[in-house]
C-alpha atoms as a PDB file:
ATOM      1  CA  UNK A   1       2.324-163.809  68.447  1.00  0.00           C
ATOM      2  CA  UNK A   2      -0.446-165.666  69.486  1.00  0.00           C
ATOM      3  CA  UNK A   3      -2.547-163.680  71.828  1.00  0.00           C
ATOM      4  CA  UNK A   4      -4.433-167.122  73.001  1.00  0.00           C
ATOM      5  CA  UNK A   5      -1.035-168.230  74.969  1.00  0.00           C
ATOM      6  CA  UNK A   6      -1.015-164.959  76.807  1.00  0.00           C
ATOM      7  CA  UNK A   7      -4.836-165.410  77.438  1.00  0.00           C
ATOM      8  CA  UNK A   8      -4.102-168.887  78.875  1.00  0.00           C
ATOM      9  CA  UNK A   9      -1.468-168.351  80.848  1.00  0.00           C
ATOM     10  CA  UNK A  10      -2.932-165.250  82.347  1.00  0.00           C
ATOM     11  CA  UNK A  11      -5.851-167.310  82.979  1.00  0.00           C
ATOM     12  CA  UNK A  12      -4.406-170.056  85.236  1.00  0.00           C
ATOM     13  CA  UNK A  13      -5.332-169.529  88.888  1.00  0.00           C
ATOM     14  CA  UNK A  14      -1.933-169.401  90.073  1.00  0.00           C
ATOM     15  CA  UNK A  15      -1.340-166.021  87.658  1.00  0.00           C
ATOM     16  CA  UNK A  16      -4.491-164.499  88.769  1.00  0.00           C
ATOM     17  CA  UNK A  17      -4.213-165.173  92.505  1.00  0.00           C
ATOM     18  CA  UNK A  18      -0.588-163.227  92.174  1.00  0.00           C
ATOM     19  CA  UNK A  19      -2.660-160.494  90.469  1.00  0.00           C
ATOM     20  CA  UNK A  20      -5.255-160.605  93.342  1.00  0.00           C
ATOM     21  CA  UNK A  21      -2.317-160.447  95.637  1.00  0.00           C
ATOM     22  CA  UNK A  22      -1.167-157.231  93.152  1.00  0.00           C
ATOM     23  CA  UNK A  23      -4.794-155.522  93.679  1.00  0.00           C
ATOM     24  CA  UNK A  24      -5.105-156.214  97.384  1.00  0.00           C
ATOM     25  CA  UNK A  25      -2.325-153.623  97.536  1.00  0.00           C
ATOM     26  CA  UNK A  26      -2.824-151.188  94.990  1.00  0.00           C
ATOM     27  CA  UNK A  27      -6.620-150.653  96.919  1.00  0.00           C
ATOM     28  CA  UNK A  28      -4.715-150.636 100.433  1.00  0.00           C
ATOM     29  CA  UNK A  29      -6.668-153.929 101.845  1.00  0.00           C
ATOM     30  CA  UNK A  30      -5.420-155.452 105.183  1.00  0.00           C
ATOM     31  CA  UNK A  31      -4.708-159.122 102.757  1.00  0.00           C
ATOM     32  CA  UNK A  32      -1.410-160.477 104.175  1.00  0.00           C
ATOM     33  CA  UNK A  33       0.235-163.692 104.243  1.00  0.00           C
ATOM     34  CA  UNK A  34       2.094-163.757 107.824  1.00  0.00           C
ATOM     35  CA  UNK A  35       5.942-164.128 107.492  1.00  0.00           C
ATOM     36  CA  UNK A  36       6.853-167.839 108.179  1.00  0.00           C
ATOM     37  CA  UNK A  37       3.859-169.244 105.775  1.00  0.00           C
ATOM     38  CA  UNK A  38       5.668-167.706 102.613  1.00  0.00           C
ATOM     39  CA  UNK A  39       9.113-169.712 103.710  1.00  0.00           C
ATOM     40  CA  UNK A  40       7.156-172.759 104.307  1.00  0.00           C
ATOM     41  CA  UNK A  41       5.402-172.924 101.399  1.00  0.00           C
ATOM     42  CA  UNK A  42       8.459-172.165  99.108  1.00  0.00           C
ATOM     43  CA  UNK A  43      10.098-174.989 100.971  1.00  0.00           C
ATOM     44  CA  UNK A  44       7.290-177.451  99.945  1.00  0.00           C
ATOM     45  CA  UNK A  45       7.370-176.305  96.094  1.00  0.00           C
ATOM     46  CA  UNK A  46      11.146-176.951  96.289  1.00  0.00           C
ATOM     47  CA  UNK A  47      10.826-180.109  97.789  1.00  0.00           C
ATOM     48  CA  UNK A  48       7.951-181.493  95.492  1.00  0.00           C
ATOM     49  CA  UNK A  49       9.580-180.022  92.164  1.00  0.00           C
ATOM     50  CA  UNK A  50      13.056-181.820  93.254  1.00  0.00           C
ATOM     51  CA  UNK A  51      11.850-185.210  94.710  1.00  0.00           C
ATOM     52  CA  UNK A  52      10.020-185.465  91.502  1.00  0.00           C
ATOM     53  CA  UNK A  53      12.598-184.914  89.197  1.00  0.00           C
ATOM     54  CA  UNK A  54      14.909-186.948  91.223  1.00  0.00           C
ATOM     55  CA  UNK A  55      12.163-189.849  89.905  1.00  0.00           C
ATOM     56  CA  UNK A  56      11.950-189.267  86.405  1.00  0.00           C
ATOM     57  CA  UNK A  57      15.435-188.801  86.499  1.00  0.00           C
ATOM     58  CA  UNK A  58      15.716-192.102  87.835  1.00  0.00           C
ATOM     59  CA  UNK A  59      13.698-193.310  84.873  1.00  0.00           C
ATOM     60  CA  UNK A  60      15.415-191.781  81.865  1.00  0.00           C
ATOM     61  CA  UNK A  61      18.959-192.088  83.681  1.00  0.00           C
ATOM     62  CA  UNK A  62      22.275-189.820  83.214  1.00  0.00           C
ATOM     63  CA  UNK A  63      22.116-189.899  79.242  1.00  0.00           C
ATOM     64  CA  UNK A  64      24.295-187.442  76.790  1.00  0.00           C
ATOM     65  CA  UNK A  65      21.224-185.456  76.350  1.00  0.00           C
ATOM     66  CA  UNK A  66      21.395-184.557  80.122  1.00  0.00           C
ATOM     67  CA  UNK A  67      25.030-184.036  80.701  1.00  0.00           C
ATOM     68  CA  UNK A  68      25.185-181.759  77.533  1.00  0.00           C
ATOM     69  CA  UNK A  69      21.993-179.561  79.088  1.00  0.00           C
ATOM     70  CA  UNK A  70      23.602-179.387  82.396  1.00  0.00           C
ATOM     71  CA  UNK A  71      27.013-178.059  80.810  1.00  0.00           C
ATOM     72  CA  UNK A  72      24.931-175.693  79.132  1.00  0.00           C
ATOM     73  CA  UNK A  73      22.801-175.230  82.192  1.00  0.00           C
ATOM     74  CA  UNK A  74      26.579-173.789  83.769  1.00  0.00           C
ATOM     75  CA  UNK A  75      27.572-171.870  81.425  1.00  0.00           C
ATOM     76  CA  UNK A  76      25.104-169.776  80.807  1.00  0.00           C
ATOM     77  CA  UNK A  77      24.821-169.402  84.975  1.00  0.00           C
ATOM     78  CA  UNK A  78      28.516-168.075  84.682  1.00  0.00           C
ATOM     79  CA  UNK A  79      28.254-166.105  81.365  1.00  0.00           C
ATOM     80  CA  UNK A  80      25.410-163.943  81.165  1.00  0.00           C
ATOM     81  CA  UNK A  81      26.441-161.961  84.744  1.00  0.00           C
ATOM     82  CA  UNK A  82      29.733-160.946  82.517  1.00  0.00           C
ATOM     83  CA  UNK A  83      28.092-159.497  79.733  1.00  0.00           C
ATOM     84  CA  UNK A  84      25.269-158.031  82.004  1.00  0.00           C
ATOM     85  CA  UNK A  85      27.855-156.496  84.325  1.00  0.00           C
ATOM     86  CA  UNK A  86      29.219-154.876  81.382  1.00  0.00           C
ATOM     87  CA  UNK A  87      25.902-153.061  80.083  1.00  0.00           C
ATOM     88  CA  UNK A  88      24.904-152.171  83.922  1.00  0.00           C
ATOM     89  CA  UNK A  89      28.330-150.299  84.351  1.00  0.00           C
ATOM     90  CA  UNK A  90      27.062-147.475  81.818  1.00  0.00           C
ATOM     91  CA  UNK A  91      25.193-146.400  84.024  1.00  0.00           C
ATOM     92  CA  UNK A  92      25.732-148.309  87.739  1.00  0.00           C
ATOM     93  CA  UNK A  93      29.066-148.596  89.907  1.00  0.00           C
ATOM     94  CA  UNK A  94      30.714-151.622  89.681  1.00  0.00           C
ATOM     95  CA  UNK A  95      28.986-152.628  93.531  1.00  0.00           C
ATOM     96  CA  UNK A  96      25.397-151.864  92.120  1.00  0.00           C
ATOM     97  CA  UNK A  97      26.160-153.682  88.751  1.00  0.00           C
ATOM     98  CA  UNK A  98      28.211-156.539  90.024  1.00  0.00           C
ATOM     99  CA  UNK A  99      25.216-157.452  92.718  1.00  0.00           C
ATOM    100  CA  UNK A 100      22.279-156.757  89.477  1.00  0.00           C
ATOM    101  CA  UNK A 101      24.011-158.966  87.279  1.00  0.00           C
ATOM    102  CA  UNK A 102      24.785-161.774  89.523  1.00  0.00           C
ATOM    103  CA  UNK A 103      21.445-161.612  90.245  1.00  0.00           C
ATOM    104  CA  UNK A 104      20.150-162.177  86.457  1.00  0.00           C
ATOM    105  CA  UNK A 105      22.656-164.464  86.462  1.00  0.00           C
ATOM    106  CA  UNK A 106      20.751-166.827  89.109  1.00  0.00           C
ATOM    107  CA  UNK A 107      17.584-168.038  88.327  1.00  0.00           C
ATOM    108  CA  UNK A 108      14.078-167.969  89.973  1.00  0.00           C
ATOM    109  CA  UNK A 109      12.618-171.457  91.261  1.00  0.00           C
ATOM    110  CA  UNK A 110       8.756-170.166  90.755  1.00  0.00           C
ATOM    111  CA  UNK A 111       9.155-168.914  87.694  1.00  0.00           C
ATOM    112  CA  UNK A 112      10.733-172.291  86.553  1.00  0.00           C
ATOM    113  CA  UNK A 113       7.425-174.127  88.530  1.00  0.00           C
ATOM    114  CA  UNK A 114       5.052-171.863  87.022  1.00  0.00           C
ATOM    115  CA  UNK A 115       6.505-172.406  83.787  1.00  0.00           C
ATOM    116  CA  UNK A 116       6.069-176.541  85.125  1.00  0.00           C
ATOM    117  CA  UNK A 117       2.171-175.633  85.456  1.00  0.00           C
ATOM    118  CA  UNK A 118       1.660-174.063  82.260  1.00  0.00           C
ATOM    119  CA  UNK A 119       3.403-176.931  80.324  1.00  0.00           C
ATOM    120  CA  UNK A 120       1.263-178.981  82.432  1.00  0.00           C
ATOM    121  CA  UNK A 121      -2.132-177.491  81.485  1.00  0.00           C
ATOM    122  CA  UNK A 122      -1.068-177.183  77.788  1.00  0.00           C
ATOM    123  CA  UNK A 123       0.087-181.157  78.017  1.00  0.00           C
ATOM    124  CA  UNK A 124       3.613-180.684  76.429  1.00  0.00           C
ATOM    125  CA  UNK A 125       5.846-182.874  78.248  1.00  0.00           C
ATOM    126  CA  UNK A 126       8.928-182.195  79.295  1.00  0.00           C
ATOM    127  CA  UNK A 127      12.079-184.553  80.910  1.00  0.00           C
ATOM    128  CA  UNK A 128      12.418-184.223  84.940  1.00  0.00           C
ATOM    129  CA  UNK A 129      15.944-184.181  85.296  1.00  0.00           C
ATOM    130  CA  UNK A 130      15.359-180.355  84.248  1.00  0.00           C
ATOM    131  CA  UNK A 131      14.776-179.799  88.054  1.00  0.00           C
ATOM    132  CA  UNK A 132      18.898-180.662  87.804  1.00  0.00           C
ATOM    133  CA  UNK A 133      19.435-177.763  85.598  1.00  0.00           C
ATOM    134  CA  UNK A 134      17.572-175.567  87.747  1.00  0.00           C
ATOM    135  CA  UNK A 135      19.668-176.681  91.149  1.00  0.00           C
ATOM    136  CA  UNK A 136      22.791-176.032  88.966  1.00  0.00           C
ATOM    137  CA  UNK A 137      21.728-172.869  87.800  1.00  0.00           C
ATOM    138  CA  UNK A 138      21.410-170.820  91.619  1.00  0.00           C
ATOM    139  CA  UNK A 139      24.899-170.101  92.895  1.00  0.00           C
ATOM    140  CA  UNK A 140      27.209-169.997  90.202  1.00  0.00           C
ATOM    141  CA  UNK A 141      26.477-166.510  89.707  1.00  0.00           C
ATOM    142  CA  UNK A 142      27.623-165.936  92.854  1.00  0.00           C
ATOM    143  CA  UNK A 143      30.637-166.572  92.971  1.00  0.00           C
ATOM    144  CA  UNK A 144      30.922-165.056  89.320  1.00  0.00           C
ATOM    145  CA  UNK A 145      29.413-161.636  90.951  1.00  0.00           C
ATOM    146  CA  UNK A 146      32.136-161.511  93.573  1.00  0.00           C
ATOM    147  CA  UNK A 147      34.743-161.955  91.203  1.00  0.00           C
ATOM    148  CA  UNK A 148      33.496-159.324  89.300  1.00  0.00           C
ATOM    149  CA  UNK A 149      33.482-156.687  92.255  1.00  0.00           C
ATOM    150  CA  UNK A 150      37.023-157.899  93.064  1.00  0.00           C
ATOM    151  CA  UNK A 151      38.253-157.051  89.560  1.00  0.00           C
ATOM    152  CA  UNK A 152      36.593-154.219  89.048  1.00  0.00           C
ATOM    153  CA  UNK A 153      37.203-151.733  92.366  1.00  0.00           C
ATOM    154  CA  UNK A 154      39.531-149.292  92.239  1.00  0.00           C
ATOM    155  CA  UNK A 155      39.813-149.500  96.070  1.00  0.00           C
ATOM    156  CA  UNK A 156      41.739-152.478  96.437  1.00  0.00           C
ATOM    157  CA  UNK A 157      41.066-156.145  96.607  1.00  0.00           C
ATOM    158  CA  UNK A 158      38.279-156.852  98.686  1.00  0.00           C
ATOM    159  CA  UNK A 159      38.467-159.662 101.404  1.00  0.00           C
ATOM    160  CA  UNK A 160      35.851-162.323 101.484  1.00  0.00           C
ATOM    161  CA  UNK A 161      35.738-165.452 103.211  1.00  0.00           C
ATOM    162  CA  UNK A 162      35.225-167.626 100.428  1.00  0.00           C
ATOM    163  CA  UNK A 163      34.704-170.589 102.446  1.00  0.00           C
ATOM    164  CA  UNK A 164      31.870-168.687 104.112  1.00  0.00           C
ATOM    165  CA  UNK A 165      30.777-167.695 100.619  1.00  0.00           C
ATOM    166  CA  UNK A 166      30.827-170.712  98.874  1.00  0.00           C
ATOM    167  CA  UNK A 167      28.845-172.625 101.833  1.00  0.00           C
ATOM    168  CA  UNK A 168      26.133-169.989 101.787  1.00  0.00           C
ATOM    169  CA  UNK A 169      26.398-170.227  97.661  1.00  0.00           C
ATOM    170  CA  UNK A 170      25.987-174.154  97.284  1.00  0.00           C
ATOM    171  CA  UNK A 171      24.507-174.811 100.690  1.00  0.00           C
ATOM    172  CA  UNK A 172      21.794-172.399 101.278  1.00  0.00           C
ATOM    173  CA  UNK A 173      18.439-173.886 102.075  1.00  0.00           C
ATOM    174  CA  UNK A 174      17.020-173.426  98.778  1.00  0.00           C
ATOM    175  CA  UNK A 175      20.021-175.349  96.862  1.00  0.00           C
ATOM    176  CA  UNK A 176      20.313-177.852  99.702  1.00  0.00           C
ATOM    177  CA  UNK A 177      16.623-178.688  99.973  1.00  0.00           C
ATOM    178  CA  UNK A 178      15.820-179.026  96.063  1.00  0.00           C
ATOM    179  CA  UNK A 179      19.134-180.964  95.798  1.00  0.00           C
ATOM    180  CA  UNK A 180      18.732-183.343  98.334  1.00  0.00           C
ATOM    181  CA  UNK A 181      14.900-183.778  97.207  1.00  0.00           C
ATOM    182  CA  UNK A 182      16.445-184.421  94.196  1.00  0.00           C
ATOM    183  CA  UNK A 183      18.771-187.136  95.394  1.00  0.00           C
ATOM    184  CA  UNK A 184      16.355-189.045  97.274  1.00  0.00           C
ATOM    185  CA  UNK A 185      13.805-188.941  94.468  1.00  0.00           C
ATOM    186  CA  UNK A 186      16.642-190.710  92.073  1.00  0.00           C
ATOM    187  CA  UNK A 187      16.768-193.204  95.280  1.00  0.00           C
ATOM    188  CA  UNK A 188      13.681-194.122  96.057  1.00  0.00           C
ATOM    189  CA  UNK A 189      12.256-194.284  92.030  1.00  0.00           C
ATOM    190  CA  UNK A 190       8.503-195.030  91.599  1.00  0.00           C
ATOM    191  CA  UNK A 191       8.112-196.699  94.925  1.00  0.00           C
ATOM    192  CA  UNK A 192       9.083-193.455  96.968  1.00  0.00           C
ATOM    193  CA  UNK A 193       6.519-191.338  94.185  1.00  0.00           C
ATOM    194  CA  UNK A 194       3.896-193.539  94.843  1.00  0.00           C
ATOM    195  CA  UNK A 195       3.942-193.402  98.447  1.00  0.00           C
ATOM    196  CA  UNK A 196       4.776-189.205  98.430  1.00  0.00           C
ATOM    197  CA  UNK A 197       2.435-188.504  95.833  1.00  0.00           C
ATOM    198  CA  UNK A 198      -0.736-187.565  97.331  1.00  0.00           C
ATOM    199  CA  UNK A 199       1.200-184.510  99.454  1.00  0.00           C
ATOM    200  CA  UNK A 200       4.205-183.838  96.162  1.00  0.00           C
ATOM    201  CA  UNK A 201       1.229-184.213  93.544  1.00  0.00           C
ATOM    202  CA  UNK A 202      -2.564-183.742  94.900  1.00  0.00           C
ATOM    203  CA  UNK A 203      -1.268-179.904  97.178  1.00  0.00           C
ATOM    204  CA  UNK A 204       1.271-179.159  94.741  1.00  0.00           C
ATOM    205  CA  UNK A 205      -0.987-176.384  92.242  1.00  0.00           C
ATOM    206  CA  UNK A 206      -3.345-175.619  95.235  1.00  0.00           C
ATOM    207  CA  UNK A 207       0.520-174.521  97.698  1.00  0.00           C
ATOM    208  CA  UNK A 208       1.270-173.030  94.411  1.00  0.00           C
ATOM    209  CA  UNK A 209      -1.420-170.638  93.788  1.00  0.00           C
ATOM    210  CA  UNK A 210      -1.320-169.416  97.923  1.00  0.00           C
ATOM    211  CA  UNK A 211       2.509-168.883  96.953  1.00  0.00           C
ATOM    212  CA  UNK A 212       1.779-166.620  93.835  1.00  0.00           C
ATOM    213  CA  UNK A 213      -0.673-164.483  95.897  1.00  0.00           C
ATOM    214  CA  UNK A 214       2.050-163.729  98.453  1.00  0.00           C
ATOM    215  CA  UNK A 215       4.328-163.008  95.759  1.00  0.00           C
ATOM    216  CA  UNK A 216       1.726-160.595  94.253  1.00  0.00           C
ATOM    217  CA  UNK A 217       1.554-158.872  97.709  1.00  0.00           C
ATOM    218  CA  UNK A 218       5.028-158.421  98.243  1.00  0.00           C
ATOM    219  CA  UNK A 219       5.684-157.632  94.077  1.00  0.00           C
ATOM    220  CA  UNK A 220       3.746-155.025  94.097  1.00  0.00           C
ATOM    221  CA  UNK A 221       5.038-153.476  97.790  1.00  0.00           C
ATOM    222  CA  UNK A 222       8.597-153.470  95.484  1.00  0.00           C
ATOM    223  CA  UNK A 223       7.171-150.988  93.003  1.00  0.00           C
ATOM    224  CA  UNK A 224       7.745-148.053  94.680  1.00  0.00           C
ATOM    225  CA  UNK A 225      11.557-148.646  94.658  1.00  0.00           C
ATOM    226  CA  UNK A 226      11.156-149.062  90.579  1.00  0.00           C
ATOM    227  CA  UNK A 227      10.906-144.906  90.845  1.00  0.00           C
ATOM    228  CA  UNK A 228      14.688-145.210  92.037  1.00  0.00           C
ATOM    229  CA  UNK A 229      15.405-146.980  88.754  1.00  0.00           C
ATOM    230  CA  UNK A 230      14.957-145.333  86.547  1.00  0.00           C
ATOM    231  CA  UNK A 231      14.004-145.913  83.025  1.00  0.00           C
ATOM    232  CA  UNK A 232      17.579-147.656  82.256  1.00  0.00           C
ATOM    233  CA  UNK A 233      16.645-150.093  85.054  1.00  0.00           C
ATOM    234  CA  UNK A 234      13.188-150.573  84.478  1.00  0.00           C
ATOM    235  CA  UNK A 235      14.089-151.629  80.514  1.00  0.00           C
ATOM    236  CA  UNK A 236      16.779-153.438  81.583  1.00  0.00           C
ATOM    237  CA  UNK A 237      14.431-155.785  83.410  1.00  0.00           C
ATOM    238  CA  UNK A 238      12.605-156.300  80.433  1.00  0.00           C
ATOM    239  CA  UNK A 239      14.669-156.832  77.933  1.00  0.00           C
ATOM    240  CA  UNK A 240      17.264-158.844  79.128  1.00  0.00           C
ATOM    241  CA  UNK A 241      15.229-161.585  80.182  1.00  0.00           C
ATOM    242  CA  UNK A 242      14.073-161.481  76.874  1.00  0.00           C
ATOM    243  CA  UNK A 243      17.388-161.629  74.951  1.00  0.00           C
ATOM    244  CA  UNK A 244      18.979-164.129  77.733  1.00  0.00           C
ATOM    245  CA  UNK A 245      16.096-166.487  76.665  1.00  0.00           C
ATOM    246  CA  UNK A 246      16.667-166.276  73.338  1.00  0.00           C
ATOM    247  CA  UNK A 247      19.988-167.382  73.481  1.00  0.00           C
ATOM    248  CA  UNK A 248      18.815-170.354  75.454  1.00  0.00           C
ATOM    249  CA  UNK A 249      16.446-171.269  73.207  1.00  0.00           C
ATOM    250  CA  UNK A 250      19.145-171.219  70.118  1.00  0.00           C
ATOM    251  CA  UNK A 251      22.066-173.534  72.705  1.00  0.00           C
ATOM    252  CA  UNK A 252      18.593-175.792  73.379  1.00  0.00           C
ATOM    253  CA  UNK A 253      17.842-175.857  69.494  1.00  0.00           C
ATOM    254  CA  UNK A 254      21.839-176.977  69.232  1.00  0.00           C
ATOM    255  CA  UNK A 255      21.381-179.519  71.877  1.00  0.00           C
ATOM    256  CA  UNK A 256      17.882-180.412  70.448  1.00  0.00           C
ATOM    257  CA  UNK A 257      16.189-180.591  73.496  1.00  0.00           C
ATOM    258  CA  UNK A 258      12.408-181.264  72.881  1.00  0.00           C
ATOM    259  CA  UNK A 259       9.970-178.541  72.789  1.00  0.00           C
ATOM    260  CA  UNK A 260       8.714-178.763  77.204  1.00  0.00           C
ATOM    261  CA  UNK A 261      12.471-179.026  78.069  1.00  0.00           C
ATOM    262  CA  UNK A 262      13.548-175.904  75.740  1.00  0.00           C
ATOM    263  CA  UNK A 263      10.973-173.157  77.814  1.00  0.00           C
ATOM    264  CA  UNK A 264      12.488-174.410  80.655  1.00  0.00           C
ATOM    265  CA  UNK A 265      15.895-173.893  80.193  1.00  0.00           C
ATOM    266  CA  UNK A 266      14.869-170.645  78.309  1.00  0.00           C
ATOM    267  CA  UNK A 267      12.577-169.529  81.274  1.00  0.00           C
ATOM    268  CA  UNK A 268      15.597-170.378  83.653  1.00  0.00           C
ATOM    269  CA  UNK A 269      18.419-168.211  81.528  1.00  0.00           C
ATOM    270  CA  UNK A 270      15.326-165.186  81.496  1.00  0.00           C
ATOM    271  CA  UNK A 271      14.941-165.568  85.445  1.00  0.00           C
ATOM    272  CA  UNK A 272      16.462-163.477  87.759  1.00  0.00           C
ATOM    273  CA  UNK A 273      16.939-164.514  91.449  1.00  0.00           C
ATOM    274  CA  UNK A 274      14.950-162.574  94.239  1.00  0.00           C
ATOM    275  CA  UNK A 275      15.754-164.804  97.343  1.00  0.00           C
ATOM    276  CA  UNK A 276      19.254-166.609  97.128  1.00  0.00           C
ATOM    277  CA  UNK A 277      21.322-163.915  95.735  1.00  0.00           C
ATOM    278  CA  UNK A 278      20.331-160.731  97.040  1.00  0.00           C
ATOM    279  CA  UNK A 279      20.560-162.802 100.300  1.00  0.00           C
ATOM    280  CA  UNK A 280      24.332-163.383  99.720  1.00  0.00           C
ATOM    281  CA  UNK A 281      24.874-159.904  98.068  1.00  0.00           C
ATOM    282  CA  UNK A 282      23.798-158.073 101.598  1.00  0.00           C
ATOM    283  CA  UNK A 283      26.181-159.872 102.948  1.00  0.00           C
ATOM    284  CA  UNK A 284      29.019-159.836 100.560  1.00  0.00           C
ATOM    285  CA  UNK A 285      28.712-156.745  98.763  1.00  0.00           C
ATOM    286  CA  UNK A 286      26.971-154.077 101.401  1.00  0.00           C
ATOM    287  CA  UNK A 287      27.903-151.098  99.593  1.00  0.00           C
ATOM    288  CA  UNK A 288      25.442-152.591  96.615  1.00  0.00           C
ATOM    289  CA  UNK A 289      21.677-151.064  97.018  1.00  0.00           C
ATOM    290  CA  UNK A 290      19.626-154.025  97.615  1.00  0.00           C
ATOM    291  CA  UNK A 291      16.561-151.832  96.642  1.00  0.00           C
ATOM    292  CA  UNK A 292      17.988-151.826  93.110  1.00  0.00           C
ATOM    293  CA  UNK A 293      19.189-155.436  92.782  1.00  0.00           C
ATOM    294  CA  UNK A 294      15.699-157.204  94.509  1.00  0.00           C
ATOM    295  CA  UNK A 295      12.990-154.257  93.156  1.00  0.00           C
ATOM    296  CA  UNK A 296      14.024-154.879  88.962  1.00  0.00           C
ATOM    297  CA  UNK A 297      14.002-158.817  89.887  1.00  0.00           C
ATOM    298  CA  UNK A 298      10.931-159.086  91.800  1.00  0.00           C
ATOM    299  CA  UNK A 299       8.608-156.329  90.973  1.00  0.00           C
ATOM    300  CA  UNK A 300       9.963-156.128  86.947  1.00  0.00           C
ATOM    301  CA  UNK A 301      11.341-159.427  85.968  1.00  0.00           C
ATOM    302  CA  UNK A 302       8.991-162.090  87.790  1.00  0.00           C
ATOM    303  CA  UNK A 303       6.028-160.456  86.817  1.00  0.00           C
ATOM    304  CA  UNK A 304       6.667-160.180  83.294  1.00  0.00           C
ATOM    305  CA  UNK A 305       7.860-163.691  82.949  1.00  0.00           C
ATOM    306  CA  UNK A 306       5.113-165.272  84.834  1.00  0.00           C
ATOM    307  CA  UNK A 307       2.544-163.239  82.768  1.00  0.00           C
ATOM    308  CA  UNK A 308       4.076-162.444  79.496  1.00  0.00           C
ATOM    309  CA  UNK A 309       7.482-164.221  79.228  1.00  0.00           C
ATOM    310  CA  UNK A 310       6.226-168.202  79.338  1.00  0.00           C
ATOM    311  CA  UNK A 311       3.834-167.717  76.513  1.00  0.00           C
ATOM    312  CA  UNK A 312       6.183-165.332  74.767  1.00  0.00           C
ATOM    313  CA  UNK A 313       8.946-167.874  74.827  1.00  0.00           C
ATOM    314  CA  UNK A 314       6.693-170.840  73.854  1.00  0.00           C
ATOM    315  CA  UNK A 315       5.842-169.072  70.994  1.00  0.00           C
ATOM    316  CA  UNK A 316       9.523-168.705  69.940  1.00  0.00           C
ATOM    317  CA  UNK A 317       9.786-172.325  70.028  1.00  0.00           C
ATOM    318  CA  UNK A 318       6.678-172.887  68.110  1.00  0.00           C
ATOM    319  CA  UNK A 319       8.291-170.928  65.804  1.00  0.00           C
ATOM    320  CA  UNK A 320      11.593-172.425  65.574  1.00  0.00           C
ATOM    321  CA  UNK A 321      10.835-176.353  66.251  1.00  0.00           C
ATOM    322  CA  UNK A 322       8.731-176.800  63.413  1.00  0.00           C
END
């Protein structure tokens, strides 16, 4: 592999303010972001990722080369908590398992933006209506988790309130917001961009890189819950990202998506939700441990995407679209 991706990714501010955000807690400084900044600025990233892919969706338009990465977009939401579920139950009850592999099943909206950045500073382009895939992508695995625990206990059917969990799946503030950015991106077109774009474009790396050094704060606050674990977890973390993007890669080879478009989709089949799902597991499945289900996510799988994972899976594709 070439060790000059690595190097550049690591390199971009946003990566090494979430490793400043790593140190400041590993020496015990006083650095903290106060609680409602974090929401806020996740907020904004979700709102200027969607409203501008809601524009250059408007541009290119629904084509076949959309639909067929939004099918595959769906799938994959629904089909890699099944086989994950599977491998966690060597070792995990089916409450533990069901909420872990739901969560890999979800997807992380910074990775997917960081991955956005580091196409960016490379200058590979890639299509905007990807911000659709990555809407699509959060709360199938939801429902797909739930299912799971229902078919799996040997205590009886559980009762949920699937109304109640299908409005928190599809209508949670992350989905809703990026969504509906989304939607009035694809309405407005190039006059709405124009007029947004000093606040969605001119803040968006500088919100971006404040975001990543919370996240490197509260990543490595996580870390102590990795002794939990276990090794089974801790590789787990690693390695299925890895083998969920490969897969993604070969469906975006199939689909021939261009080179930007194909780390996306592979970077969102390798994320692993930290926010939305563990949210709606606490809820749904209490008798899960959320320390398991939100430490391998957060203070495994996000870091080694952000830092090794991007350039790792650009490299596939190097490999593979020649």
């Amino acid at each position: 592999m070439d060790a000059n991706l690595i190097v550049s990714n690591i390199l971009n501010p946003p990566v090494l303010f979430f490793f400043l955000g790593m140190t400041a807690v590993f020496v015990k400084s006083d650095l903290e972001i106060p609680a409602p900044v974090p929401k806020l600025l996740s907020l904004y990233l979700l709102f200027a990722i969607g409203f501008k892919g809601g524009v250059e969706l408007m541009k290119s338009g629904v084509t076949q080369e959309v639909v067929l990465t939004l099918v595959a977009a769906v799938l994959m939401a629904c089909v890699v908590p099944i086989y994950t579920f599977f491998i966690l139950k060597l070792k995990l009850d089916t409450y533990d398992a069901a909420a872990i592999a739901a969560t890999y099943g979800s997807i992380s909206a910074v990775t997917f933006i960081t991955a956005s950045a580091f196409l960016n500073e490379l200058g590979i382009n890639f299509d905007g209506y990807m911000v659709a895939t990555l809407a699509l992508m959060e709360s199938p695995a939801i429902i797909v988790g739930l299912i799971l625990v229902n078919l799996f206990t040997t205590d009886g059917k559980r009762d949920f309130s699937w109304p109640e969990v299908l409005r928190d799946a599809f209508l949670n503030s992350s989905v809703f917001l990026l969504v509906g950015s989304l939607l009035i991106g694809f309405l407005t077109g190039e006059h709405g961009w124009q007029v947004l774009e000093p606040f969605t474009q001119g803040m968006f790396y500088g919100v971006l890189t404040f975001f990543l050094l919370d996240m490197g704060l509260v990543a490595a606050r996580r870390i102590k819950d990795l002794q939990k674990t276990g090794v089974f977890l801790i590789s787990f973390a690693i390695l299925i990202p890895i083998v969920n993007a490969v897969i993604g890669l070969a469906i975006a080879k199939v689909i021939g998506m261009p080179q930007g478009d194909a780390l996306l989709f592979a970077v969102l089949c390798a994320s692993a939700s930290y926010i939305a799902v563990p949210a709606a597991m606490r809820l749904t499945v209490p008798e899960a441990n959320p320390s398991l289900y939100v430490s391998t996510a957060l203070a495994v799988t996000f870091p080694f995407n952000i830092i090794v994972g991007i350039p790792l899976y650009l490299y596939g594709i190097n490999l593979f679209w020649r």
